[in-house]
N, C-alpha and C. Protein backbone atom coordinates (compact mmCIF):
# COMPACT_ATOMS: atom_id res chain seq x y z
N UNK A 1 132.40 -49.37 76.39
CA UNK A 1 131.67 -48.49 77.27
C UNK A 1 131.99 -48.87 78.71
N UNK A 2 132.35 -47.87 79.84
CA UNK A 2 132.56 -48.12 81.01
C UNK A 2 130.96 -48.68 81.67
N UNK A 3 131.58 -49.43 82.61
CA UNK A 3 130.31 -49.76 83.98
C UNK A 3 129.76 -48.25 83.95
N UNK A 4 130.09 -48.05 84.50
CA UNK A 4 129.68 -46.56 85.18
C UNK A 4 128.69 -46.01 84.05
N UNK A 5 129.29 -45.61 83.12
CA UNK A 5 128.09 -45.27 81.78
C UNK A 5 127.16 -46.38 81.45
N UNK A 6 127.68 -47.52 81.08
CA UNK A 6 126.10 -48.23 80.96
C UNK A 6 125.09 -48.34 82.59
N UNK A 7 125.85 -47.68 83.77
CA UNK A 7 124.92 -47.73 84.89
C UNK A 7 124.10 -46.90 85.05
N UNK A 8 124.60 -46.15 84.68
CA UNK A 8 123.95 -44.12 84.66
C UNK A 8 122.32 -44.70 83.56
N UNK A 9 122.83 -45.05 82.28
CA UNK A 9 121.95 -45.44 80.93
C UNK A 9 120.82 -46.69 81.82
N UNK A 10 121.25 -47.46 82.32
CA UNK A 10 120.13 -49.09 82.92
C UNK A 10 119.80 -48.16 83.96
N UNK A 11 120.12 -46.52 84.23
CA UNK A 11 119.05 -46.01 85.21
C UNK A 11 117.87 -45.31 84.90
N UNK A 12 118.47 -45.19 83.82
CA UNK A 12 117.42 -44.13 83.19
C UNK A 12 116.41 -44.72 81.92
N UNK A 13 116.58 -45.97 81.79
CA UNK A 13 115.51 -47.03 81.51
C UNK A 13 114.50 -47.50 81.85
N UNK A 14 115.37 -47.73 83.55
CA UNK A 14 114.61 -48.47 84.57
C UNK A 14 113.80 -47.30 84.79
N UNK A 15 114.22 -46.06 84.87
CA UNK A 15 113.13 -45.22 85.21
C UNK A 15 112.12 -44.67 84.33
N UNK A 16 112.51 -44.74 82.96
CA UNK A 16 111.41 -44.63 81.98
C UNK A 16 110.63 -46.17 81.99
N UNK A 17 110.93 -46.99 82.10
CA UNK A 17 110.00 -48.26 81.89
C UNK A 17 109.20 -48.08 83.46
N UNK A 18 109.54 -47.94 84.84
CA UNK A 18 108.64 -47.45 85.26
C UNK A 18 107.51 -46.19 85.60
N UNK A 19 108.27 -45.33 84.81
CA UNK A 19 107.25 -44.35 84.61
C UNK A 19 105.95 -44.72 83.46
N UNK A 20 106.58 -44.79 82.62
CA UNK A 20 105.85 -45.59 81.48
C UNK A 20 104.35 -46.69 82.17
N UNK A 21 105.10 -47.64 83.20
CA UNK A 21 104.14 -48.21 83.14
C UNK A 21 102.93 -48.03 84.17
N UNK A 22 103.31 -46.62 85.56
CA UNK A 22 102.75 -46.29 86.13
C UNK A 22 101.37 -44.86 85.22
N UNK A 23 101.99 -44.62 83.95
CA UNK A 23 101.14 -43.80 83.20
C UNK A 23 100.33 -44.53 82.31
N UNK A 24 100.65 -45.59 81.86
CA UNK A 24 99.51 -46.78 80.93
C UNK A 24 99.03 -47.69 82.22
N UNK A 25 99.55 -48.23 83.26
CA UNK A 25 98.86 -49.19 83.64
C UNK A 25 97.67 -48.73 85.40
N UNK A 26 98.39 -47.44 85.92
CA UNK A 26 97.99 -47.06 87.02
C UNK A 26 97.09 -45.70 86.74
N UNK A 27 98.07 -44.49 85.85
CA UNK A 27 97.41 -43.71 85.96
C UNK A 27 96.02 -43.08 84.72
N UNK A 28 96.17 -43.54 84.08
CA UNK A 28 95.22 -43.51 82.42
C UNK A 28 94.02 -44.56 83.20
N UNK A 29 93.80 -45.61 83.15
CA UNK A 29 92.82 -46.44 83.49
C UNK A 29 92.23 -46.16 84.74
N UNK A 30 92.94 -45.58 85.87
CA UNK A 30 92.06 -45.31 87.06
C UNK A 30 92.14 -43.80 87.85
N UNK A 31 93.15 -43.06 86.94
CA UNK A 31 92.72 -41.74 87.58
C UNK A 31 92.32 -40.82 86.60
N UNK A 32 93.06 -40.32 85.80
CA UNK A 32 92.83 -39.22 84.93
C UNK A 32 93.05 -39.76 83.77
N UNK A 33 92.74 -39.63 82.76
CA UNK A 33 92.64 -39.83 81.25
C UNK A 33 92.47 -37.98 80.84
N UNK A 34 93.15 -38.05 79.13
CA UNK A 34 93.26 -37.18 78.29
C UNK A 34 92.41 -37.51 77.40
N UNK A 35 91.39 -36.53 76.70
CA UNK A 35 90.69 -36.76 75.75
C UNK A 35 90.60 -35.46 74.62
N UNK A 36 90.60 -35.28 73.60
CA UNK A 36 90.24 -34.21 72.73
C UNK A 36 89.11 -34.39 72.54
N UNK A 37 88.21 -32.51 72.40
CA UNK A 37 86.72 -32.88 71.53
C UNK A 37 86.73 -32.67 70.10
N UNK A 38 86.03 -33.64 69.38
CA UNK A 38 85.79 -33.56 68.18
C UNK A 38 85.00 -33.03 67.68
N UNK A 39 84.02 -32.84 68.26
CA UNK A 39 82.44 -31.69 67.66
C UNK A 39 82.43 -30.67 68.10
N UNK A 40 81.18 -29.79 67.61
CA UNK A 40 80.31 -28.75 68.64
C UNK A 40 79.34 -29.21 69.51
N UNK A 41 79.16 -30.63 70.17
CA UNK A 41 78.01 -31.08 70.56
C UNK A 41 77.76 -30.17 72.22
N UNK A 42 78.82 -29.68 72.20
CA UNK A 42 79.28 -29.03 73.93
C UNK A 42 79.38 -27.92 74.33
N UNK A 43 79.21 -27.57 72.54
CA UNK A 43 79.36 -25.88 72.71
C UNK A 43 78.53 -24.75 73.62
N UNK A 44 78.44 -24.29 74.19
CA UNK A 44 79.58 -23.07 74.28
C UNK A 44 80.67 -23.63 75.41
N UNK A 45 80.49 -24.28 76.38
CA UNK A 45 81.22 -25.29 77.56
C UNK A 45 82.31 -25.88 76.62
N UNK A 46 82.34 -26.35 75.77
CA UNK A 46 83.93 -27.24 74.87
C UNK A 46 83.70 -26.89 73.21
N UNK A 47 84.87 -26.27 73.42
CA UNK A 47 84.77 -26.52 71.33
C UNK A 47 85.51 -27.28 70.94
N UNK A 48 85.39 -27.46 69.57
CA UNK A 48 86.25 -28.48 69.15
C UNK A 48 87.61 -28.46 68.91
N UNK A 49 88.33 -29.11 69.08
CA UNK A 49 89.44 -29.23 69.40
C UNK A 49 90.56 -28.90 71.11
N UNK A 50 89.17 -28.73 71.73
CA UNK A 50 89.66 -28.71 73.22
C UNK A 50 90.40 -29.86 73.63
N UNK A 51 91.31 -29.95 74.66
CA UNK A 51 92.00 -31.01 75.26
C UNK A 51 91.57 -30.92 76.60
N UNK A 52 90.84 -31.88 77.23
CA UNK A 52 90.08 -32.25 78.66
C UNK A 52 91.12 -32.76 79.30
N UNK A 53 90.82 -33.05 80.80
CA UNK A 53 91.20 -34.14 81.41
C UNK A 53 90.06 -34.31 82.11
N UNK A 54 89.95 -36.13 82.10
CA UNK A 54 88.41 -36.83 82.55
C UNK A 54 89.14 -37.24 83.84
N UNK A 55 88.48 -37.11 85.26
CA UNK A 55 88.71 -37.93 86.39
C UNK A 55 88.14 -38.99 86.49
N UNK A 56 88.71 -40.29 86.22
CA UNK A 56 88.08 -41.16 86.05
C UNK A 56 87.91 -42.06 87.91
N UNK A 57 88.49 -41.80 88.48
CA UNK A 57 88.13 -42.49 89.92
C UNK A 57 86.99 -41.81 91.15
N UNK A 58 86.03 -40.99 90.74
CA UNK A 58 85.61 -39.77 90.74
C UNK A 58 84.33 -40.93 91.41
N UNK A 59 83.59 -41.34 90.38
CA UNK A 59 82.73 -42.22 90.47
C UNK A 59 82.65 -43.86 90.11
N UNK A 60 83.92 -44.10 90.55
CA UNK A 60 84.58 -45.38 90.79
C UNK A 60 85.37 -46.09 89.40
N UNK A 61 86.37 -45.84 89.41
CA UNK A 61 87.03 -46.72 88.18
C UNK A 61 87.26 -47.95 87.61
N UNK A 62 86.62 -48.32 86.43
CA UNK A 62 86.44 -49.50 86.46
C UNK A 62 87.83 -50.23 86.24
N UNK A 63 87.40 -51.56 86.72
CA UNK A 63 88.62 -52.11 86.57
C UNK A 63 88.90 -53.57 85.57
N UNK A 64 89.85 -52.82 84.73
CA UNK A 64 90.14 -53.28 82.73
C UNK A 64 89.65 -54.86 83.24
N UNK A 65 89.22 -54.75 81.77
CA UNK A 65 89.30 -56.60 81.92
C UNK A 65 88.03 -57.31 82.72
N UNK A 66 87.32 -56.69 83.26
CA UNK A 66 86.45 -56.55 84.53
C UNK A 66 84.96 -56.20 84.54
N UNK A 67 84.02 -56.13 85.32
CA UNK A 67 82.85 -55.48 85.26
C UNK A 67 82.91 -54.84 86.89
N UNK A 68 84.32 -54.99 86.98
CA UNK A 68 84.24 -54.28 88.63
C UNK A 68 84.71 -52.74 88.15
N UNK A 69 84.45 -52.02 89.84
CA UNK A 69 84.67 -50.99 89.97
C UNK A 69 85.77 -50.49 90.66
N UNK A 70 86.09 -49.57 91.29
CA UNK A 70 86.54 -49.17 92.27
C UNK A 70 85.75 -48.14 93.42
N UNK A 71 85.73 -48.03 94.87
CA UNK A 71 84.80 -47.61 95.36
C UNK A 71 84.84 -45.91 94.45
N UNK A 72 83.49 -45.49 94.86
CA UNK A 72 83.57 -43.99 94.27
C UNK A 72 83.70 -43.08 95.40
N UNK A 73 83.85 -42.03 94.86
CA UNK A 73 83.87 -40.82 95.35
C UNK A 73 82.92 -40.01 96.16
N UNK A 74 82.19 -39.64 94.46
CA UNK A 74 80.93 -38.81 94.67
C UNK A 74 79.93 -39.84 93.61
N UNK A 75 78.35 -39.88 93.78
CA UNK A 75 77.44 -40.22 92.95
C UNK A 75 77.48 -39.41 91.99
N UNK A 76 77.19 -39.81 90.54
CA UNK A 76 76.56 -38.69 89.39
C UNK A 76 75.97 -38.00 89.46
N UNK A 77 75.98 -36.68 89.12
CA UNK A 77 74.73 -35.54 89.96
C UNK A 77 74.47 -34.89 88.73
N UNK A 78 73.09 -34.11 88.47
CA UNK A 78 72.73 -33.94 87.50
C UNK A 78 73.14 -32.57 87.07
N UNK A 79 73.64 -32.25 85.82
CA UNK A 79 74.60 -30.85 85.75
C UNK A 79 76.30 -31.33 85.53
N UNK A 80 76.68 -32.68 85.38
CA UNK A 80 77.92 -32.84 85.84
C UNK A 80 78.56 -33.19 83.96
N UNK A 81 79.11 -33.02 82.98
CA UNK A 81 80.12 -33.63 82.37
C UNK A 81 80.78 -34.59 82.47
N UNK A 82 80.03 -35.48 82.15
CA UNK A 82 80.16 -36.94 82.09
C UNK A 82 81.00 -37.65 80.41
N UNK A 83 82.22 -38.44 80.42
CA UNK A 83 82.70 -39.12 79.52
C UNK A 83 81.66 -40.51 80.09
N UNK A 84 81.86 -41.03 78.66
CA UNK A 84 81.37 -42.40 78.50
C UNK A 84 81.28 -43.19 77.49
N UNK A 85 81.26 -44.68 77.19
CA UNK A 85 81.40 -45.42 76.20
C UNK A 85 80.06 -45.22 75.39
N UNK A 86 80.17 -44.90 74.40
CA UNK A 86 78.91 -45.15 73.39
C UNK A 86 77.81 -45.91 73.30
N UNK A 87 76.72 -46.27 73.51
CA UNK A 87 76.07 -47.18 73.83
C UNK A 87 75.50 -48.03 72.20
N UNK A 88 75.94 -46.93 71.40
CA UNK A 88 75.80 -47.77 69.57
C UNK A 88 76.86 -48.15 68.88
N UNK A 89 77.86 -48.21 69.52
CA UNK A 89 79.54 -48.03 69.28
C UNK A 89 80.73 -48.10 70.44
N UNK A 90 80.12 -49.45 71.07
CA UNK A 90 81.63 -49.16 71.96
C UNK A 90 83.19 -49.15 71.69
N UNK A 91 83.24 -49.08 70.66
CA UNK A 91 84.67 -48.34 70.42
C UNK A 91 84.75 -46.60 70.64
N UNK A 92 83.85 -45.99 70.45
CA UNK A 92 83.73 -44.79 70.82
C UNK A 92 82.83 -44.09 71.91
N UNK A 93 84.03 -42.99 72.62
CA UNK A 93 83.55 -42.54 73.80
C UNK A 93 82.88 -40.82 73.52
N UNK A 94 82.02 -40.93 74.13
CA UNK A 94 81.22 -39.59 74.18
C UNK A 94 81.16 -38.92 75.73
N UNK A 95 81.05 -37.37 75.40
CA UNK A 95 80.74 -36.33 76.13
C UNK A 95 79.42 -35.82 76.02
N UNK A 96 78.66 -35.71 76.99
CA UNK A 96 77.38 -35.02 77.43
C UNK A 96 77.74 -34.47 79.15
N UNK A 97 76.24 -33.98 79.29
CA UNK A 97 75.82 -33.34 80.38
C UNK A 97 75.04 -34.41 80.76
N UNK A 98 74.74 -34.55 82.13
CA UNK A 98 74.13 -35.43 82.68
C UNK A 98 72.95 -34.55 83.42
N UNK A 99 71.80 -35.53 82.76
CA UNK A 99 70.35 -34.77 82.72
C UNK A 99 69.24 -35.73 83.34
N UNK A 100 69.53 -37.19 83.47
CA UNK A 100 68.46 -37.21 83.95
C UNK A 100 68.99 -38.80 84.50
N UNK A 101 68.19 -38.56 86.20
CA UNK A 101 69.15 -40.13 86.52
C UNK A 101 68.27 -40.99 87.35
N UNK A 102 68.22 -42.21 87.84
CA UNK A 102 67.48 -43.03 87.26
C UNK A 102 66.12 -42.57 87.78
N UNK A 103 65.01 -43.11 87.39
CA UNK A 103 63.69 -42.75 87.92
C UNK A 103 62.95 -41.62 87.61
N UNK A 104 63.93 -40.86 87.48
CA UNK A 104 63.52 -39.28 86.33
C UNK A 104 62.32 -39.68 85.26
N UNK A 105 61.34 -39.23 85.21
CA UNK A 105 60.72 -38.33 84.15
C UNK A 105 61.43 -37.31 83.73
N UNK A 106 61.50 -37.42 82.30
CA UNK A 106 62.78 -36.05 81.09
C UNK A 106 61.37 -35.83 80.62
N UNK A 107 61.20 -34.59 80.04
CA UNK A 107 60.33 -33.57 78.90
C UNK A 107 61.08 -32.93 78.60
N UNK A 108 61.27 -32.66 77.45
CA UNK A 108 61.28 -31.05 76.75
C UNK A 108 60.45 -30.61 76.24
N UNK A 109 60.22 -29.22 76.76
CA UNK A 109 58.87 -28.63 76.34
C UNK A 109 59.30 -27.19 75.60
N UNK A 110 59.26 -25.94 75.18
CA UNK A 110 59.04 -25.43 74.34
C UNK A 110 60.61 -25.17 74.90
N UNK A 111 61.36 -25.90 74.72
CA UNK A 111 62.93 -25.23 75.12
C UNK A 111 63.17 -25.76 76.27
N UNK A 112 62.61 -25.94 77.32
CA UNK A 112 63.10 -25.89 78.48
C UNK A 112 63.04 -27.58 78.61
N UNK A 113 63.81 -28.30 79.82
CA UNK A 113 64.13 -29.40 80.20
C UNK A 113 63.28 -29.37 81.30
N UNK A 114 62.60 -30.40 81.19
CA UNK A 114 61.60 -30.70 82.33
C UNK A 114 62.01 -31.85 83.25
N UNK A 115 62.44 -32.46 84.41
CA UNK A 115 62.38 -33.26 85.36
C UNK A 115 61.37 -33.76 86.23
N UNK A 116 60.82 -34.39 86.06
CA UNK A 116 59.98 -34.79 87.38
C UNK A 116 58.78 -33.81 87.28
N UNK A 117 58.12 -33.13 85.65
CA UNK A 117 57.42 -32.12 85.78
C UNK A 117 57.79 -30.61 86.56
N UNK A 118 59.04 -31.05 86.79
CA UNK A 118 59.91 -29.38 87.23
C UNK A 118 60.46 -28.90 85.98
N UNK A 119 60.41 -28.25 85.91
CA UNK A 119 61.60 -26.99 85.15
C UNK A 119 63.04 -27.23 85.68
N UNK A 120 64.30 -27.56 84.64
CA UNK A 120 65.51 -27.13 85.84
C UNK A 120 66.00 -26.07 85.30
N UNK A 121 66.03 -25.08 86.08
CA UNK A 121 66.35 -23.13 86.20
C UNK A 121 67.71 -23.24 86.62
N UNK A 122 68.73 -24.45 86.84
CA UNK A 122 70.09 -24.22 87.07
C UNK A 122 70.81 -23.51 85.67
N UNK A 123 71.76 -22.48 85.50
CA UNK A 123 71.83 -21.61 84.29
C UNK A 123 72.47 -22.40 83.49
N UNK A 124 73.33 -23.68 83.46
CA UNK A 124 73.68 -24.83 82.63
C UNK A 124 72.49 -25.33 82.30
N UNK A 125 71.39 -25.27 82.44
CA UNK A 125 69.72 -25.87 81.85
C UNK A 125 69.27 -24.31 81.54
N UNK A 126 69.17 -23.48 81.87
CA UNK A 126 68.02 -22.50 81.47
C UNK A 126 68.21 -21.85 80.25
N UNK A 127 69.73 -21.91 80.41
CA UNK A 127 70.21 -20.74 79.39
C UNK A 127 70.71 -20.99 77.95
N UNK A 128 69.73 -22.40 77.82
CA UNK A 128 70.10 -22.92 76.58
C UNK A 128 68.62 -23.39 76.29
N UNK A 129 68.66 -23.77 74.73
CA UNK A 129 67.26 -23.73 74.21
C UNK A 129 67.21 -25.28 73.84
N UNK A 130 66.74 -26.33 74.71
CA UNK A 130 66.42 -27.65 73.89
C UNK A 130 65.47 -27.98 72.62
N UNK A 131 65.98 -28.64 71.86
CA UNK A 131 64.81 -28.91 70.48
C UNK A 131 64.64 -30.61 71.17
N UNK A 132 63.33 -30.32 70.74
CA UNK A 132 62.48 -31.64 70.49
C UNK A 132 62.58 -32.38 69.38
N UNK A 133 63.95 -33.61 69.17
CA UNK A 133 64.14 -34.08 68.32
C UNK A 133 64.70 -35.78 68.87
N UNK A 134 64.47 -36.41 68.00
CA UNK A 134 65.06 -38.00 68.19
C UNK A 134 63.49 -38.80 68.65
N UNK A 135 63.44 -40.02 69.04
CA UNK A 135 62.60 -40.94 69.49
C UNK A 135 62.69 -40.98 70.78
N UNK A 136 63.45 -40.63 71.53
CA UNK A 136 63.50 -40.04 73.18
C UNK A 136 63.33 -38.59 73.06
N UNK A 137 62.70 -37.73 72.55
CA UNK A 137 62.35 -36.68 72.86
C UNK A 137 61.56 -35.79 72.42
N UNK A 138 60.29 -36.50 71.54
CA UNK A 138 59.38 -35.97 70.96
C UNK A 138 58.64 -35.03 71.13
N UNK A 139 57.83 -33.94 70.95
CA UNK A 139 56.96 -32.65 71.49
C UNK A 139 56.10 -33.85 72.16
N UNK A 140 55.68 -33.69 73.27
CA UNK A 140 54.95 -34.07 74.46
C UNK A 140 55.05 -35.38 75.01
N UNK A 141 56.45 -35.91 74.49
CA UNK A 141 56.86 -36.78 75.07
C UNK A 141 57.50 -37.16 76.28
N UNK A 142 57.02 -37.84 77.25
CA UNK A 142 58.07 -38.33 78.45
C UNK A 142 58.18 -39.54 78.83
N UNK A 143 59.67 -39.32 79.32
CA UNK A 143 60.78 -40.98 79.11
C UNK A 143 60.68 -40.96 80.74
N UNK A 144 60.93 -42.06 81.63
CA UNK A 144 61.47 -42.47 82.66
C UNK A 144 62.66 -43.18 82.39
N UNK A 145 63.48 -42.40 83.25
CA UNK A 145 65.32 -43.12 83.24
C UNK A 145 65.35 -44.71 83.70
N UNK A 146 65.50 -45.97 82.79
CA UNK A 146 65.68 -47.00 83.79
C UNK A 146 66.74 -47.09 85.52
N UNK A 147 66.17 -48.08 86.23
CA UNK A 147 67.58 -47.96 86.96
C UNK A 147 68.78 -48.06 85.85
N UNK A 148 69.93 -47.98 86.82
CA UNK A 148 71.56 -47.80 86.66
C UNK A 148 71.45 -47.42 85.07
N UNK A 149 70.96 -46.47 84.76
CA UNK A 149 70.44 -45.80 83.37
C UNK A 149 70.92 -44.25 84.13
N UNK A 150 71.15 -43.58 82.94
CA UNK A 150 71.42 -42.02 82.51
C UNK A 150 70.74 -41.38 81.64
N UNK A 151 69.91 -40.48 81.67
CA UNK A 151 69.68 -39.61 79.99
C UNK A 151 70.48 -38.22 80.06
N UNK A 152 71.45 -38.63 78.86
CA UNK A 152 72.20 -37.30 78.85
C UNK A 152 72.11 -36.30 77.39
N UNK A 153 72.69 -35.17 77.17
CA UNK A 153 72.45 -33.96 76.76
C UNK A 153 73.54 -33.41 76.18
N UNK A 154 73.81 -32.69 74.86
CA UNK A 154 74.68 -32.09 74.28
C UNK A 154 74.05 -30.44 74.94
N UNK A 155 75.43 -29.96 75.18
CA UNK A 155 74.74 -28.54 75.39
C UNK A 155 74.30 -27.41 74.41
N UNK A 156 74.96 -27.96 73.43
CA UNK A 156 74.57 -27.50 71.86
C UNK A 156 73.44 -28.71 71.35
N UNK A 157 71.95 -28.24 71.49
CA UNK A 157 70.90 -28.81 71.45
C UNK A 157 70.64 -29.05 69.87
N UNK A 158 71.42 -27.98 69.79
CA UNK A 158 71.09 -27.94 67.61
C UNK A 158 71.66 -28.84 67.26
N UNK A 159 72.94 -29.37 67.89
CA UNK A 159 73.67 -30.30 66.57
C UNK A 159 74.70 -31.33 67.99
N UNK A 160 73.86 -32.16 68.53
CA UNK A 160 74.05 -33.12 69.28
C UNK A 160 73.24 -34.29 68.93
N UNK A 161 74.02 -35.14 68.76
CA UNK A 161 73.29 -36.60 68.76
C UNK A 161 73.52 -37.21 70.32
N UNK A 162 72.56 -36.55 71.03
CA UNK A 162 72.35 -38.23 72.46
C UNK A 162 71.32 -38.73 72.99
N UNK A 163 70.92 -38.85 73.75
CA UNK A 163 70.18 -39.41 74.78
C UNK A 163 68.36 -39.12 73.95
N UNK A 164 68.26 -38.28 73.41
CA UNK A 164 67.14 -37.52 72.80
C UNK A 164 67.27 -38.78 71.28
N UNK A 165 67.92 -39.28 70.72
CA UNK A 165 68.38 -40.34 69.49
C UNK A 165 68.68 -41.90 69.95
N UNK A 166 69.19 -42.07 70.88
CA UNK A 166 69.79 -42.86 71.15
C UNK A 166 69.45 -44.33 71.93
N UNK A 167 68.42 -42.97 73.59
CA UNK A 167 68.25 -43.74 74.32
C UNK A 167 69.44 -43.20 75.75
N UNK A 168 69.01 -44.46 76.69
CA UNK A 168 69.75 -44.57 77.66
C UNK A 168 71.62 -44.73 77.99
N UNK A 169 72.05 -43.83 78.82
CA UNK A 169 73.85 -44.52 79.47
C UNK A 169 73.83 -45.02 79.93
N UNK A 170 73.74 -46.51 79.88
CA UNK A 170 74.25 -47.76 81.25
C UNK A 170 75.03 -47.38 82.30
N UNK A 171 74.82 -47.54 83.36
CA UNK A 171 76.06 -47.05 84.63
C UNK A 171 77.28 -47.34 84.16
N UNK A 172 77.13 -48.86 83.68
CA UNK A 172 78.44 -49.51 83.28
C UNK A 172 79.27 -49.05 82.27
N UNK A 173 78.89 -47.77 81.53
CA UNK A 173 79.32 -47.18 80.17
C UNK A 173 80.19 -46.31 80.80
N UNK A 174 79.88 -45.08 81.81
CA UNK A 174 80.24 -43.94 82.82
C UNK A 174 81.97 -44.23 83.00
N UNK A 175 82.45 -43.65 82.34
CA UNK A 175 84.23 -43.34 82.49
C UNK A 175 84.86 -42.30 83.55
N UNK A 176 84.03 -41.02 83.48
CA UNK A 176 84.35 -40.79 84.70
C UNK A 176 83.43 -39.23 84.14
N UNK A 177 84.04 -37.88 85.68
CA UNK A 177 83.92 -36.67 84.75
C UNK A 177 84.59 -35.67 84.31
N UNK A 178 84.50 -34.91 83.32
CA UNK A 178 85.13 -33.73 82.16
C UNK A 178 85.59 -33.12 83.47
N UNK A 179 86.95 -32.62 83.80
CA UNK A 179 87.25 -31.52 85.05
C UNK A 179 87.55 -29.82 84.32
N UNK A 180 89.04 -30.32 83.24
CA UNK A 180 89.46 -29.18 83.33
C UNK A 180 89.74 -29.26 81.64
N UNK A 181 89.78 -27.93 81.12
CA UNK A 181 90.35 -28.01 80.03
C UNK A 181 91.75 -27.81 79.99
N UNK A 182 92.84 -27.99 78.99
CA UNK A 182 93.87 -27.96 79.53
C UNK A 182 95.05 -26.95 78.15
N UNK A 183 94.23 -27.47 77.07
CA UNK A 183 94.81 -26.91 75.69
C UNK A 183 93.73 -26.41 74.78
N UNK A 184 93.37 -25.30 74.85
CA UNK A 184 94.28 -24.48 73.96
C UNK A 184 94.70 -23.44 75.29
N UNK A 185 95.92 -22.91 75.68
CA UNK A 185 96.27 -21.64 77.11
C UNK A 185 95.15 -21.10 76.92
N UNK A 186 94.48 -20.19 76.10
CA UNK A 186 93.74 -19.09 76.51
C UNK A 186 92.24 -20.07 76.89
N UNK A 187 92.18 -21.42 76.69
CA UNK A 187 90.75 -21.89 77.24
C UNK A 187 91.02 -22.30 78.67
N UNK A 188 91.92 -22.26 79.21
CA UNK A 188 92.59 -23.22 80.44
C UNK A 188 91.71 -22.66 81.56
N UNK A 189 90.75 -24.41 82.08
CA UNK A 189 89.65 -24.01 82.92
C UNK A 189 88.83 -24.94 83.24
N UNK A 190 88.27 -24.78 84.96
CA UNK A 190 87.80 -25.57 85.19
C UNK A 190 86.28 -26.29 84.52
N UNK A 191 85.78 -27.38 84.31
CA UNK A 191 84.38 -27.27 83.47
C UNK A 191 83.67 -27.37 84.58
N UNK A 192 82.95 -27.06 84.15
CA UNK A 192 81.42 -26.56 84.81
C UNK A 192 80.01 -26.80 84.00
């Protein structure tokens, strides 16, 4: 084999081994991650088998190996599509809505999501019917969010296991948030 051909080939190595390692070591862990959904817990917002992309530097990326962060962005705001580590299973990461943050009083009362003894009338809360189910969410029950705590929400209230079963999201769990869908073409879109 000539110089010249094995130079052309040790270029195009060098440039897959650094692409490679700017997509496992730079860009997956601190900006964007790919995730598929596996349930209906999200439905009508994600069905199953959607392909996301999570912004993970959004609200600061953690950094591997670490209990650090990176500075954030924006704070968690309530209404937002939130990824995060499982809090009964950290090998597995979950999708909810983010419903209630720290200091919150949560109710659900005949359907509706209560805050702070408010109603929230935003149409991602109104226009869905909560059931009163799990040990966080009993008929006339209300939770206060610990600090650096989350209570979050399947938007399919019928057949979600979270925050209402579970309990609390540690800050430290928070991966980042759901932006866009990306696969299947005809779902291709921003989440909301």
């Amino acid at each position: 084999m000539s110089a010249k051909k094995k130079s052309v080939i040790r270029e195009w190595l060098e440039a897959l081994v650094v692409a490679a390692f700017l997509a496992f070591c730079v860009v997956r862990p601190f900006i964007v991650q790919a995730f598929k959904i596996p349930t209906g817990s999200m439905r009508p917002t994600l069905l199953e088998g959607d392909l996301i992309l999570v912004n993970k530097f959004i609200y600061g990326a953690k950094v591997p190996f670490t209990e650090k962060r990176l500075p954030k962005v924006k704070d968690l705001a309530r209404g937002d599509v939130v990824v995060f580590i499982y809090p009964e299973d950290t090998k597995k990461d979950f999708i909810k809505r983010l419903v209630g943050l720290r200091g919150d009083t949560i109710e659900i009362k005949s359907g509706s999501i209560f805050v702070n003894d408010k109603p929230l009338l935003e149409p991602v809360f109104s226009q869905r019917y909560y059931y009163n189910r799990g040990d966080f969410a009993a008929e006339g029950m209300k939770i206060t969010v610990p600090k650096d705590n989350y209570f979050v929400l399947g938007d399919n209230s019928a057949s979600s296991k979270d925050s209402r079963y579970w309990g609390f999201v540690p800050k430290s769990n928070i991966l980042g948030q759901a932006m866009v869908v990306y696969w299947p073409p005809n779902r291709i879109r921003i989440i909301k």
